[in-house]
Protein backbone atom coordinates (compact mmCIF):
# COMPACT_ATOMS: atom_id res chain seq x y z
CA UNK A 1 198.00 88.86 309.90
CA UNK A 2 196.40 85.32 308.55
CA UNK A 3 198.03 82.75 308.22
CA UNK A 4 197.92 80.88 305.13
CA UNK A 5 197.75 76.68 304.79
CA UNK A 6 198.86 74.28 301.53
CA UNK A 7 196.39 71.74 300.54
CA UNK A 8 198.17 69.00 299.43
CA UNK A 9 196.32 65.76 297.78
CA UNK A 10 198.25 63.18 296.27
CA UNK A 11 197.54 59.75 295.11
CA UNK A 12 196.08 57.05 297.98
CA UNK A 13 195.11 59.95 300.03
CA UNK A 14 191.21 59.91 299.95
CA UNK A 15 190.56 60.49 303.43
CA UNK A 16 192.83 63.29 303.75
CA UNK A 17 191.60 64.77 300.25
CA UNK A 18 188.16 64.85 301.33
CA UNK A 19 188.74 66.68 304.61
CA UNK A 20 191.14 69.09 303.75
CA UNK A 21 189.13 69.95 300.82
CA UNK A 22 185.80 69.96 302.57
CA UNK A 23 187.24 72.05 305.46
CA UNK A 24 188.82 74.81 302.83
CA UNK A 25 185.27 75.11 301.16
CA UNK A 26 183.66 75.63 304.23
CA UNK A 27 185.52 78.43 305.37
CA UNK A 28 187.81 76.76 308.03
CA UNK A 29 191.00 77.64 306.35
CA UNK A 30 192.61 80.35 304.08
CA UNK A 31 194.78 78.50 301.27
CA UNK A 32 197.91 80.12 299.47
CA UNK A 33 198.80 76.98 297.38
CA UNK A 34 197.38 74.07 296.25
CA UNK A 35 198.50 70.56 294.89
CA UNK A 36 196.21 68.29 293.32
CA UNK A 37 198.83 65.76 292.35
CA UNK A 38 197.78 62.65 290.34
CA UNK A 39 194.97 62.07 291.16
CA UNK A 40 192.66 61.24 288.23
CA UNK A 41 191.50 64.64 287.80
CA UNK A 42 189.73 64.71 284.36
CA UNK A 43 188.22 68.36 284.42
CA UNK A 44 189.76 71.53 287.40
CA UNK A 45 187.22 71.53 290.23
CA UNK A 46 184.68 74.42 290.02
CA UNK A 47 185.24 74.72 293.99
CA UNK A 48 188.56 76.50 293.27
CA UNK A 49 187.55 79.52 292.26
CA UNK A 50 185.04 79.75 295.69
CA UNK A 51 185.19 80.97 298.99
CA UNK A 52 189.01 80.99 300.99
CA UNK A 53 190.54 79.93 297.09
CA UNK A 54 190.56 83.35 295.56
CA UNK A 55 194.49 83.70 297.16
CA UNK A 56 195.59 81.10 295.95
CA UNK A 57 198.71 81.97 294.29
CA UNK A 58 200.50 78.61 293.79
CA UNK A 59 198.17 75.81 291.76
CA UNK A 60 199.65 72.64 290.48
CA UNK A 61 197.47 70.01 288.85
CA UNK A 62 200.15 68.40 287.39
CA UNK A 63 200.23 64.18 286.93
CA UNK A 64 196.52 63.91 285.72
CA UNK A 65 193.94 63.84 282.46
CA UNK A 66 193.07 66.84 282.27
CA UNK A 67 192.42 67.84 278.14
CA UNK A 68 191.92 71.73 278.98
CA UNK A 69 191.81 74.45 281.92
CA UNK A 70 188.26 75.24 282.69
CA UNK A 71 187.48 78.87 282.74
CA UNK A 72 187.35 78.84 286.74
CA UNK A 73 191.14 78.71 286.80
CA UNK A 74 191.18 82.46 284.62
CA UNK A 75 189.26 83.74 287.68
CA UNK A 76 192.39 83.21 290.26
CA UNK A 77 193.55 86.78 289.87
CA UNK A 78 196.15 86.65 292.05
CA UNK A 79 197.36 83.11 290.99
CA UNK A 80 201.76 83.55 290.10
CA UNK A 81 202.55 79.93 289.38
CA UNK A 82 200.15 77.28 287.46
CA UNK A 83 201.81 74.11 286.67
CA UNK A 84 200.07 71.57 284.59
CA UNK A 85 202.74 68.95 283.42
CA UNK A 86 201.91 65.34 282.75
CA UNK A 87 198.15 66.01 281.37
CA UNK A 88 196.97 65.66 277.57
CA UNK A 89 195.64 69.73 277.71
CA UNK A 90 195.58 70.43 273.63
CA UNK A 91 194.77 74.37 273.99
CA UNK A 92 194.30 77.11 276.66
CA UNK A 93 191.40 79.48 276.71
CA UNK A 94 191.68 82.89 275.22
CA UNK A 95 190.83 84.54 278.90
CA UNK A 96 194.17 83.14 279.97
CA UNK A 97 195.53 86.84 280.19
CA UNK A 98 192.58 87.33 282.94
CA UNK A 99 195.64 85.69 285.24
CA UNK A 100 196.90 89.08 285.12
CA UNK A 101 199.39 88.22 287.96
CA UNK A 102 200.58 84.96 286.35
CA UNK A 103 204.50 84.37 286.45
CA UNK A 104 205.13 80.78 285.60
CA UNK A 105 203.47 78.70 283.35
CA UNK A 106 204.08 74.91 282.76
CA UNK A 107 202.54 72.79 280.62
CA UNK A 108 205.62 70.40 280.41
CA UNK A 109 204.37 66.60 279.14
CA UNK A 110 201.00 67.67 277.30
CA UNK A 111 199.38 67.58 273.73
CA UNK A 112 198.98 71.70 273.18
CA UNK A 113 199.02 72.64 269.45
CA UNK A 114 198.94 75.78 269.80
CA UNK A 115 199.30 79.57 272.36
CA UNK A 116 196.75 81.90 272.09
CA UNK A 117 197.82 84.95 271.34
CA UNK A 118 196.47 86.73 274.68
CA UNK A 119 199.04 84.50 277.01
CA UNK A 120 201.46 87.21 275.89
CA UNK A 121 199.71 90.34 277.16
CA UNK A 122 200.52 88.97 280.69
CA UNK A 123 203.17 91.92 281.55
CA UNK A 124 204.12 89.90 284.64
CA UNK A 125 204.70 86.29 282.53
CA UNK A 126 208.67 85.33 283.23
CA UNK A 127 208.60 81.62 282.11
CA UNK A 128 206.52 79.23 280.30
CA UNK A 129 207.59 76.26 279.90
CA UNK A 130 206.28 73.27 277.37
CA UNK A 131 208.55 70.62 276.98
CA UNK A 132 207.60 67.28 275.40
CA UNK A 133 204.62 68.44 273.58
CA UNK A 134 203.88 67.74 269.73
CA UNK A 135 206.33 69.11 267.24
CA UNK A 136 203.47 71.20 265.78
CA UNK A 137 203.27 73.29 268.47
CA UNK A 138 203.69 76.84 267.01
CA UNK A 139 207.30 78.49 268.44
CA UNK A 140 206.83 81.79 269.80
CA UNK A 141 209.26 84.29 271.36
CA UNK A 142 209.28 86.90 273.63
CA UNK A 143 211.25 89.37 274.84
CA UNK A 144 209.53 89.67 278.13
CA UNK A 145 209.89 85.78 279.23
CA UNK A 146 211.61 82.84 279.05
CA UNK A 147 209.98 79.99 276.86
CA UNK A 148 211.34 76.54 277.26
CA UNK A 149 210.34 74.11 274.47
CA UNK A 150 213.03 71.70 274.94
């Protein structure tokens, strides 16, 4: 059985960012979960989606700018929980039901304006959440998950 690590990279950690990144890339380590945690992040690293990353099934980029998910996040298969609070993401990509394994969604603290339509094909989706984004935001239901606007 592997074991599996948590990279965890928070703000004033640039040392430890670089060689726990650098060392998952490489192949030194197998990675489960990964936090990315305010750190200026203005676009998701293409590196995510290679090598010892395609297990990851815990991803939060929360506390950054990020204005959308690039399509290497819909490649995760196996990712369950994507949190992306505190941003200013305005949409998500149609291939967002690629994340066929996805249970939680946040997108708490953001600018979306609108779901596409394909986030609810995800038969495993239990929980979205998207509190404290504009007013315009279209309100959807679902029978098959929770969806927390306020």
């Amino acid at each position: 059985m592997f074991g599996y690590n948590i990279i965890c990279i928070y703000k004033d950690e640039e040392e430890t960012r670089y060689n726990s990144w650098k060392k998952a890339i490489d192949g030194g380590i197998r990675v489960e979960k990964i936090i990315l945690n305010d750190i200026g992040l203005q676009e998701v690293p293409n590196s995510i989606c290679l090598g010892n990353f395609y297990n990851i099934l815990y991803l939060d980029l929360s506390y950054n700018r990020l204005t959308e998910l690039s399509e290497s996040v819909v490649h995760l298969f196996k990712l369950k929980t994507l949190k992306c609070n505190f941003n200013k993401i305005q949409f998500l990509q149609n291939s967002i039901d690629n994340l066929t394994d996805l249970e939680i969604l946040e997108l708490n603290n953001n600018i979306i304006q609108d779901l596409p339509i394909t986030l609810f094909n995800l038969k495993n989706l239990k929980k979205i959440e998207l509190k404290n984004n504009p007013p315009q935001v279209c309100y959807y239901t679902s029978s098959k998950c929770t969806i927390n606007y306020y």
